[in-house]
Protein backbone atom coordinates (compact mmCIF):
# COMPACT_ATOMS: atom_id res chain seq x y z
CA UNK A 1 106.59 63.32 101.90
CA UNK A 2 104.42 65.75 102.83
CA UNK A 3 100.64 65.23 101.66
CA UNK A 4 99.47 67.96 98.95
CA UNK A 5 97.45 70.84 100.46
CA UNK A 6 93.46 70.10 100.80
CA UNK A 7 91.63 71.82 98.33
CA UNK A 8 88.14 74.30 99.14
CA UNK A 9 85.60 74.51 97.34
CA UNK A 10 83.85 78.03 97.75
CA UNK A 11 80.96 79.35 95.94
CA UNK A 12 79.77 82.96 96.07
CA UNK A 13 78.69 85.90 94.03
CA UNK A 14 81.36 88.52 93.83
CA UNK A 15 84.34 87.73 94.70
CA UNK A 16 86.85 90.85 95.50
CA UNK A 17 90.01 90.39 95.41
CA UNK A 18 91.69 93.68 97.87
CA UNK A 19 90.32 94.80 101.47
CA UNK A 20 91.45 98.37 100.64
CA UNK A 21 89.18 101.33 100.70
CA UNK A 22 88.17 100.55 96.81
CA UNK A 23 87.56 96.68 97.64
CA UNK A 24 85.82 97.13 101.20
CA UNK A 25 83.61 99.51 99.47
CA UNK A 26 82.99 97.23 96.25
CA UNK A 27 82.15 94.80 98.32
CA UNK A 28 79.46 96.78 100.77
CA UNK A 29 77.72 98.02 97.48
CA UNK A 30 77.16 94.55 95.82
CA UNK A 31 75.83 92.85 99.39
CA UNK A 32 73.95 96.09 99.67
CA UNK A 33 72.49 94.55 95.99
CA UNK A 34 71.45 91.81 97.23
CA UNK A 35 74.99 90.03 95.92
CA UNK A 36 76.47 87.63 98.44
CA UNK A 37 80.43 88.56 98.48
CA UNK A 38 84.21 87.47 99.87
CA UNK A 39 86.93 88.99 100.28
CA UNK A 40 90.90 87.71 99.54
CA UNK A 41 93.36 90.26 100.79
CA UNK A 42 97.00 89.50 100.66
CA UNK A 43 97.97 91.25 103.40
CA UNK A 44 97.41 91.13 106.93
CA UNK A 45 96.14 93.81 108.41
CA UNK A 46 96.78 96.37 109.47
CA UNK A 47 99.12 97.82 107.35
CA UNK A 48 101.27 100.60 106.20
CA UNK A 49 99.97 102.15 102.55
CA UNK A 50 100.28 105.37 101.49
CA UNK A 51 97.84 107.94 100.74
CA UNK A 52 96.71 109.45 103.89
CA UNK A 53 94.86 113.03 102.14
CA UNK A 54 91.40 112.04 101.56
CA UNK A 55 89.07 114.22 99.17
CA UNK A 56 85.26 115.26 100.05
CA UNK A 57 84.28 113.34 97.64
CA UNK A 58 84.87 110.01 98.57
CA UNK A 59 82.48 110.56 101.72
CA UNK A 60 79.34 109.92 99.67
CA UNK A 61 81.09 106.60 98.84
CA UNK A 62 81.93 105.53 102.20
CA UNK A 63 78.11 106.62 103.22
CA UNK A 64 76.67 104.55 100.77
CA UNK A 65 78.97 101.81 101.99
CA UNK A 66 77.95 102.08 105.37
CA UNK A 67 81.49 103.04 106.71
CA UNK A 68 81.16 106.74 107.89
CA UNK A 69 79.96 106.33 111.49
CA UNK A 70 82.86 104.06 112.31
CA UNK A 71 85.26 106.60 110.54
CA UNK A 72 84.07 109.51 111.94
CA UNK A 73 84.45 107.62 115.59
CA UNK A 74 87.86 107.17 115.31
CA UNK A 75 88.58 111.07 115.87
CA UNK A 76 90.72 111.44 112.87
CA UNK A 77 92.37 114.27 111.52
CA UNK A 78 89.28 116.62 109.88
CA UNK A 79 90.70 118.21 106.62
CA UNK A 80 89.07 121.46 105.32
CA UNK A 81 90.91 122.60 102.49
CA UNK A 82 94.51 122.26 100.88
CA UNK A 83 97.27 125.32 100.63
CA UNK A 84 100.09 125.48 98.50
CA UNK A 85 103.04 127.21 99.40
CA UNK A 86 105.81 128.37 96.92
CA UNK A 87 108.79 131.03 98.76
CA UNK A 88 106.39 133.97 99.63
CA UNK A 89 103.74 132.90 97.67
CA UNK A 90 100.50 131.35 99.24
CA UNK A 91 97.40 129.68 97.49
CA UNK A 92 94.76 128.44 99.64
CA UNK A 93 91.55 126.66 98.80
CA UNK A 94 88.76 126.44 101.61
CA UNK A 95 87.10 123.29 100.28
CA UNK A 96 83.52 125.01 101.73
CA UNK A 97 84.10 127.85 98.66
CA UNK A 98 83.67 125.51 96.10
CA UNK A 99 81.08 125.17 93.43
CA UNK A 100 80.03 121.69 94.01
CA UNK A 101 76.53 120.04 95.97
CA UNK A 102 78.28 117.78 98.42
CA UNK A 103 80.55 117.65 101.20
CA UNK A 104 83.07 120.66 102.16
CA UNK A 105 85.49 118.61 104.16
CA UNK A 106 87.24 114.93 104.77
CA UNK A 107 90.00 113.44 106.59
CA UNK A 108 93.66 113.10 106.98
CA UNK A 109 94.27 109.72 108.18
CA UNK A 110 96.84 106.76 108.85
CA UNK A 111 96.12 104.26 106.35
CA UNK A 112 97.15 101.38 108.01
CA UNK A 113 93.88 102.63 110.76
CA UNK A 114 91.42 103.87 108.06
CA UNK A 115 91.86 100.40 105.91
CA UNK A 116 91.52 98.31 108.92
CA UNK A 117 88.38 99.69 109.98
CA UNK A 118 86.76 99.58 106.67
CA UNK A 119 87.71 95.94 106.50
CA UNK A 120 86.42 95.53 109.99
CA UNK A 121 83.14 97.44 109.16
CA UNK A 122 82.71 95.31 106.22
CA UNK A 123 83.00 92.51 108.34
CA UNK A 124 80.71 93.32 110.62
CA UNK A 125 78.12 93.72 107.95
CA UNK A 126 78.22 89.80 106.75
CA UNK A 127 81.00 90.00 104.38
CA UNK A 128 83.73 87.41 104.93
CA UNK A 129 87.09 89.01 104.81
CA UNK A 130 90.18 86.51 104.30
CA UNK A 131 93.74 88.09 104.94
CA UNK A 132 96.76 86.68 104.25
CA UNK A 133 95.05 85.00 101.15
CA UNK A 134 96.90 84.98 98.12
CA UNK A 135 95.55 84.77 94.24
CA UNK A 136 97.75 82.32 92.61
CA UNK A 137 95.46 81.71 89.56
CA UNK A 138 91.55 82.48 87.82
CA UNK A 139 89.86 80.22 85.22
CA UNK A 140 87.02 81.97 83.49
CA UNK A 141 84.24 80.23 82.13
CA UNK A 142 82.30 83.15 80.34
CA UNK A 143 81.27 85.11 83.29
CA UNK A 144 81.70 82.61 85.72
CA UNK A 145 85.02 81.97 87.05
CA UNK A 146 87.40 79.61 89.63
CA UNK A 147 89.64 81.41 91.70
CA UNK A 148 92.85 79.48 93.39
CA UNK A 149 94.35 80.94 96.36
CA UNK A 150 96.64 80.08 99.18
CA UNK A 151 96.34 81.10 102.64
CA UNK A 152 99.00 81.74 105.37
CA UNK A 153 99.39 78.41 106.44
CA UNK A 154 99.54 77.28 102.71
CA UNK A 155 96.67 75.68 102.34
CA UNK A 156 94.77 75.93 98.57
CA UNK A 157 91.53 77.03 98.17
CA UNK A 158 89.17 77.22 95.28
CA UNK A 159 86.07 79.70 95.18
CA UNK A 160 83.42 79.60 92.47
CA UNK A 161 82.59 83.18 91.96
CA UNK A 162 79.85 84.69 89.09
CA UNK A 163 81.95 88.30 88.97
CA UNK A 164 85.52 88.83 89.99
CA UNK A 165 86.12 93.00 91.15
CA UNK A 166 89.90 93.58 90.84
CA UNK A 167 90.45 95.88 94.02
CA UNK A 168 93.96 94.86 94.74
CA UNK A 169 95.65 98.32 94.17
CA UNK A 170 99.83 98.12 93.87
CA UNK A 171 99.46 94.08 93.40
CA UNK A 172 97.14 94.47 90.08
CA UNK A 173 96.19 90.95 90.24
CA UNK A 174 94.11 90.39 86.86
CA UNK A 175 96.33 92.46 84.95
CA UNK A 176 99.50 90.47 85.90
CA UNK A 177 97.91 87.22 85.58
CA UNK A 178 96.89 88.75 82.36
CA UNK A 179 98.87 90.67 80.77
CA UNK A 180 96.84 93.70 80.62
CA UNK A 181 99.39 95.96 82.03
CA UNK A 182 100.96 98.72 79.76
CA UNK A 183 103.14 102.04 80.74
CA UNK A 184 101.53 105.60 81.71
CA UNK A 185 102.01 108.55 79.43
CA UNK A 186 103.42 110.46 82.56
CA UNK A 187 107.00 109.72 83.41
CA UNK A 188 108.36 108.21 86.34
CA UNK A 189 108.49 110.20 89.47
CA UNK A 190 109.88 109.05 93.12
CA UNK A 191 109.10 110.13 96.33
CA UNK A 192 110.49 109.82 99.86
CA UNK A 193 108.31 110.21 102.85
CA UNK A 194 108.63 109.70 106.61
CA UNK A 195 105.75 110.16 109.73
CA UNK A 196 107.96 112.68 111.90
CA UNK A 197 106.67 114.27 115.40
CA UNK A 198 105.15 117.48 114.52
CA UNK A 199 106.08 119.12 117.68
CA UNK A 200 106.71 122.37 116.43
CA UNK A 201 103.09 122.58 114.75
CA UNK A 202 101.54 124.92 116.30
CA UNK A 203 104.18 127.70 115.23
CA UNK A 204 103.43 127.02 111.91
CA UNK A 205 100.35 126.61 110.85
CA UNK A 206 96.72 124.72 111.37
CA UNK A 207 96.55 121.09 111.24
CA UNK A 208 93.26 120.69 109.19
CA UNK A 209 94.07 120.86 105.81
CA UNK A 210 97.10 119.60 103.40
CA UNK A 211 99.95 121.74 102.41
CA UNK A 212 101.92 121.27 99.25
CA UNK A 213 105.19 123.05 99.07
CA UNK A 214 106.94 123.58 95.70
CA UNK A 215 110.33 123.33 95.92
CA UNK A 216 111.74 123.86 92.60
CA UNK A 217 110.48 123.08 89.27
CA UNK A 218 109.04 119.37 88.78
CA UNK A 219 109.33 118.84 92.89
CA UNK A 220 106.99 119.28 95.88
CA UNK A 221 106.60 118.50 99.33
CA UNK A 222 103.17 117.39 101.13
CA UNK A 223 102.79 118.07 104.91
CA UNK A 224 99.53 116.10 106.14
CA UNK A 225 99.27 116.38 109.44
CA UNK A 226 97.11 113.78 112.11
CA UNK A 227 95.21 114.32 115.05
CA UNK A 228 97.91 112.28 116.92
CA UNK A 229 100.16 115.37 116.78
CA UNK A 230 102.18 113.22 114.00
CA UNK A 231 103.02 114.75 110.53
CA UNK A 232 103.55 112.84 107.11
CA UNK A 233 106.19 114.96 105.44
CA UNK A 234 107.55 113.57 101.89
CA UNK A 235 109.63 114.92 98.49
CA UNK A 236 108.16 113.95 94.73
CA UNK A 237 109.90 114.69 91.79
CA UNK A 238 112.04 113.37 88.78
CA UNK A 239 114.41 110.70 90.28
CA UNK A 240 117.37 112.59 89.26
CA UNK A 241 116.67 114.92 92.07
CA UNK A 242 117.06 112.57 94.72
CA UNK A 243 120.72 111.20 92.87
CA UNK A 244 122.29 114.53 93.52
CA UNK A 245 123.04 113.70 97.49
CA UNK A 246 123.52 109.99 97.16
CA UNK A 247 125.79 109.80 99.56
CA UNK A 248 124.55 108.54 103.57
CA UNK A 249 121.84 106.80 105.00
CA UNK A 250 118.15 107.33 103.60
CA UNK A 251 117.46 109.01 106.99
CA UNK A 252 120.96 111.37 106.54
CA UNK A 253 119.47 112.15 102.99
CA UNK A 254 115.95 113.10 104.35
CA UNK A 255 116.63 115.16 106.73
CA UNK A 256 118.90 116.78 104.27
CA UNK A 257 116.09 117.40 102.20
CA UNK A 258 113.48 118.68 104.88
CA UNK A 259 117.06 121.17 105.34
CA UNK A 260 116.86 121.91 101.91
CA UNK A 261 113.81 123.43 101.83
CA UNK A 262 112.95 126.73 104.06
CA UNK A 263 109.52 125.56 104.31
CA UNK A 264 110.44 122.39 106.33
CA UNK A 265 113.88 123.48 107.61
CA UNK A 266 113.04 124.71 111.05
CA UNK A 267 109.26 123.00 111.68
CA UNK A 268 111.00 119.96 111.18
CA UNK A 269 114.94 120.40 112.21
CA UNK A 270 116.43 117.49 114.10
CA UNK A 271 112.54 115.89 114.47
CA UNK A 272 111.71 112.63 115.91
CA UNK A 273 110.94 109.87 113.30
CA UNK A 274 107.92 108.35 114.53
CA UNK A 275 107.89 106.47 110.86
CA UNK A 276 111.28 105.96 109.18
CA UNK A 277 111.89 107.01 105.74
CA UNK A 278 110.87 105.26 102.84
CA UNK A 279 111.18 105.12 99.45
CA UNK A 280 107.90 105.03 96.94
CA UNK A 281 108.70 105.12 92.73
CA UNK A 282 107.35 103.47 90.04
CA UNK A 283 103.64 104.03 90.51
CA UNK A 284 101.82 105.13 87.57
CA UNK A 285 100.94 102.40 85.63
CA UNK A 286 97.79 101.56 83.68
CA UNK A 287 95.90 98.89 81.68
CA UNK A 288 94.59 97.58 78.29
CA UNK A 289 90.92 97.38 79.46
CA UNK A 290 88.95 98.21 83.13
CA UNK A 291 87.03 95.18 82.63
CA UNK A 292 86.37 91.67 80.45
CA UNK A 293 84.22 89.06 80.47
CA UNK A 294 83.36 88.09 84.14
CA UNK A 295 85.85 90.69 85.80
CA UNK A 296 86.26 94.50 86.81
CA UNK A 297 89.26 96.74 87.41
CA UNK A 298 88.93 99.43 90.05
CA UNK A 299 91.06 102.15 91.93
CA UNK A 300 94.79 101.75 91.67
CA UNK A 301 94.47 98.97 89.39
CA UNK A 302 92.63 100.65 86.18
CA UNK A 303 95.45 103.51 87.00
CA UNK A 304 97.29 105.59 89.13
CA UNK A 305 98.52 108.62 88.62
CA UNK A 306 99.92 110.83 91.20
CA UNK A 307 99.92 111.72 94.67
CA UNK A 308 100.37 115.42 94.12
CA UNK A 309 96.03 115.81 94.22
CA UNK A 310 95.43 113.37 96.55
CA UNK A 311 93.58 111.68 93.94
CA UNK A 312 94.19 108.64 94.98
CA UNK A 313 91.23 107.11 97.89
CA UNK A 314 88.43 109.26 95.70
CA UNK A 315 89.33 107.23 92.40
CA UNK A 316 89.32 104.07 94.27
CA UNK A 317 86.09 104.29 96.40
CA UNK A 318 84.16 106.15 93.63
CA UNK A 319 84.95 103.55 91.26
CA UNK A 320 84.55 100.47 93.85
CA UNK A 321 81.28 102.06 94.60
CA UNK A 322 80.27 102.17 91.09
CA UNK A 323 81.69 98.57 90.34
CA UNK A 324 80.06 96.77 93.23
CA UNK A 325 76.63 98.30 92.16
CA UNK A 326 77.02 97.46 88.53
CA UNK A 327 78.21 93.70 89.77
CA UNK A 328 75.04 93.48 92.05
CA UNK A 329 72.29 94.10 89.06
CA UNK A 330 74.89 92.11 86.91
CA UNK A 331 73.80 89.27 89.32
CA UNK A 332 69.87 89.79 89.78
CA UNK A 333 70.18 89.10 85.43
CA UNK A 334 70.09 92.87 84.37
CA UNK A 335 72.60 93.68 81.24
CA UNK A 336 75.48 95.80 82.48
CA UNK A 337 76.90 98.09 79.75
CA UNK A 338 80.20 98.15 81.42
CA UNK A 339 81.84 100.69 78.67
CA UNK A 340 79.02 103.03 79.13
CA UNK A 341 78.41 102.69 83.15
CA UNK A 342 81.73 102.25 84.18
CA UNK A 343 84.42 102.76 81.86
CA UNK A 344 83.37 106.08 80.61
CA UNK A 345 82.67 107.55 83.81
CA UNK A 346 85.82 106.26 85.50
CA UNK A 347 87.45 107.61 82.86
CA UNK A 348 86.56 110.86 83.15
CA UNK A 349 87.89 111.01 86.96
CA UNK A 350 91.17 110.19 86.07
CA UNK A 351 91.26 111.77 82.51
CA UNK A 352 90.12 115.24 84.69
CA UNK A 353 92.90 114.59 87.29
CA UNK A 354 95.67 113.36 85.03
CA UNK A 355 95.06 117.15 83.26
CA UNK A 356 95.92 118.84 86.47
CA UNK A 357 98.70 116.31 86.97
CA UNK A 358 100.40 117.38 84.14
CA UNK A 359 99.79 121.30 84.23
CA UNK A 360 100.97 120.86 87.62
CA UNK A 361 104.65 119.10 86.75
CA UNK A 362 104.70 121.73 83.76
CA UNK A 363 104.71 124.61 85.89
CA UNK A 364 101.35 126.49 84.38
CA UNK A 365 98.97 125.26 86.75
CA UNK A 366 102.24 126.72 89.86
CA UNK A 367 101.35 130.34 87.17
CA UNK A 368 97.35 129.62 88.08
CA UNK A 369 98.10 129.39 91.64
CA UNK A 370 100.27 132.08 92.86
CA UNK A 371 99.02 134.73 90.24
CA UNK A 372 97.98 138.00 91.41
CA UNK A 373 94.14 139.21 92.70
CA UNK A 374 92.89 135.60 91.04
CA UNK A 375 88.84 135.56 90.24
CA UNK A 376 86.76 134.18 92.66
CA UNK A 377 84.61 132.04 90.64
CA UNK A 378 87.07 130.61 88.66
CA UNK A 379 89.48 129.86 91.83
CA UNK A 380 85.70 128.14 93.36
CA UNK A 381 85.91 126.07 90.50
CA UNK A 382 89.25 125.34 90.42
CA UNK A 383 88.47 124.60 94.49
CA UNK A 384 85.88 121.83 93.37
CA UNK A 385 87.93 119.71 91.31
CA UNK A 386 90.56 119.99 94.13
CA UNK A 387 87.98 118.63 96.20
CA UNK A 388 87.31 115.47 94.10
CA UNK A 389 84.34 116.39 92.35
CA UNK A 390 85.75 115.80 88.94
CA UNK A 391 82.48 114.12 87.53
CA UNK A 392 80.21 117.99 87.60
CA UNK A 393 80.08 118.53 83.91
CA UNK A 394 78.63 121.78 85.08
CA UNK A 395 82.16 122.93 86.00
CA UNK A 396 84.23 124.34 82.69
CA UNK A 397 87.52 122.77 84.61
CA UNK A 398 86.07 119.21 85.02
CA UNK A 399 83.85 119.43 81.08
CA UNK A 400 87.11 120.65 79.44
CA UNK A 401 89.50 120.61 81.66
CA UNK A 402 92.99 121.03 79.40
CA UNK A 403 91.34 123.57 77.07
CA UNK A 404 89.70 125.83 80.48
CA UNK A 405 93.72 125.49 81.43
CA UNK A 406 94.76 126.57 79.04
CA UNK A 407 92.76 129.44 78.37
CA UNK A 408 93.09 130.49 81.95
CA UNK A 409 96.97 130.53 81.73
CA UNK A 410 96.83 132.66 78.61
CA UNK A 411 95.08 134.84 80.20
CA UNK A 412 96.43 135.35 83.42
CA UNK A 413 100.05 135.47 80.96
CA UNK A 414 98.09 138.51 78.77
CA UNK A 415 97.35 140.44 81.27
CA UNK A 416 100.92 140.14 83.19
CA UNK A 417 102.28 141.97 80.05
């Protein structure tokens, strides 16, 4: 028989479970606090993820965290803005003609790169990073709490932790364990993406910004090109679409669909696939609570919602920013109000995004875009959120966002009669 696996006895401070962008940078704040911190990832890196269309405003996160040099050394992909394409119709917003204080530009990037060198920069710092390191169970004892995991070679560890952070995006670790999960109000959308080689760029358009195509109602394409001359082209909409050609390979039906759409059809006709196509559905999902006694939620795992504003990296960091913080101070003995100082204002990210989400897959905010001789200041403001800066209660579309979109649709609807 084979003797049982040693057990590890580990004690830190924080423990953060995820070496994403929303753990690496959870974990960088609370050291920065004077918290000492590990890091389980299940993965080893590096590794394909999606979400390669940062927003400005997750650079003041990965300042703060210390990651921005190493970033900006890589030489990826600057992004300046994001232009939406419908037919005819064009809608372009210059991030630098927004109304927000803070940065005017940000990156495209390969995930599987940009994770890696967080992880590595967090490293590099003092923070022990553990891949291939999987949560198998947590024991909470008031705040305190006894993590089990199991590495690659199947050994089980235990490590003593004061304050779990939940960074583990798509796996939602505390939730499952938990039972916390529960459904999203929006429904369920698919998409299907590929990395092609974008040799036909330069016919078409500039490489430093995102463009979202609509291609009919309910279904878009993103184009998010990298400095490596590579392109990340995918479809998102209702699965139903993607039933109506079920016939062929997934490659046969992608390159149907990049046909399908004269947008795509001859920038990308008979392309190399640098990346083959995949298949992403299922995703937004959210939870009962962002955090409990001992523990914190952040980025994909208090909720995801869409990829269709890029929303995804700025929720994570923002919120790992603010969570690692709050953990630090939790430490040094100060009372955390974790409703007031982090669920409220997390909330009102996603609340903010989820109501251009939904105008977006209901066709107004399409009216908002592509209507004729649109204000400036209202398209700025418009601009800002699009940039991630969806905490400015000084913008009408981030205070109240539903009601300022709705009132701007009736409006621009008034005056078309």
């Amino acid at each position: 028989m084979n003797a049982p696996a040693k057990t590890l006895l580990k004690e830190v401070d924080v423990l953060v479970i995820g070496a994403g962008p929303s753990g690496t940078v959870a974990a960088a704040m609370a050291k920065k606090g004077g918290a000492s911190v590990q890091i389980v990832e299940k993965e080893e890196f590096p590794r394909f993820v999606i979400g390669e269309s940062l927003l400005p405003r997750c650079m003041e996160a990965l300042k703060d965290a210390g990651f921005l040099e190493a970033v900006e050394a890589h030489g990826f992909q600057k992004k300046f803005g994001a232009k939406f394409q419908r037919g005819g119709d064009l809608c372009d917003f210059n991030f630098s003609e927004g109304i927000h204080e803070g940065w005017s530009w940000t990156w495209q990037v390969q995930r599987a790169e940009f994770d890696q060198i967080l992880a590595r920069e967090a490293e590099k710092s003092g923070i022990p990073v553990h891949f291939k390191t999987a949560v198998e169970k947590i024991e909470f004892n008031g705040t305190d709490s006894v993590t089990t995991v199991r590495t690659s070679s199947g050994e089980v560890e235990e490590i003593r932790a004061r304050f779990i952070i939940d960074s583990s995006g798509y796996g939602r670790v505390i939730p499952r364990l938990f039972k916390l999960d529960r459904p999203s109000n929006l429904p369920p959308r698919k998409a299907v993406f590929a990395h092609v080689k974008d040799e036909r760029r330069a016919n078409y358009d500039e490489p430093n910004r995102i463009t979202i195509v609509s291609h009919e109602k309910g279904v878009w394409v993103w184009i998010i090109p990298f400095s490596n001359g590579v392109t990340s082209v995918g479809f998102v909409g209702d699965p139903s679409f993607f039933e109506r050609n079920p016939e062929g390979s997934l490659e046969d039906r992608y390159r149907g669909l990049l046909e399908s759409e004269p947008n795509t059809r001859e920038r990308f006709r008979d392309i190399e696939l640098v990346l083959e196509p995949r298949v992403l559905e299922g995703w937004s999902v959210t939870t009962d609570r962002f955090f409990g006694e001992g523990f914190v939620l952040t980025g994909n795992v208090t909720e995801f919602l869409d990829p269709i504003f890029s929303s995804g990296v700025t929720l994570a960091t923002v919120s790992g920013h603010r969570a690692g913080t709050l953990a630090a101070r939790q430490i040094k003995g100060e009372p955390i109000d974790w409703q007031k100082e982090f669920v409220v204002p997390t909330q009102v990210g996603v609340d903010t995004f989820r109501a251009y989400v939904m105008a977006w897959y209901d066709g107004s905010l399409e009216e908002i875009f592509y209507a004729e001789n649109p204000e400036p200041l209202l398209k700025s403001q418009i601009c800002s959120v699009l940039a991630g800066y969806v905490w400015d209660q000084g913008n009408p579309f981030v205070r109240r966002p539903d009601r300022a979109l709705r009132a701007l649709i009736g409006r621009i609807r008034s005056e078309a009669v």
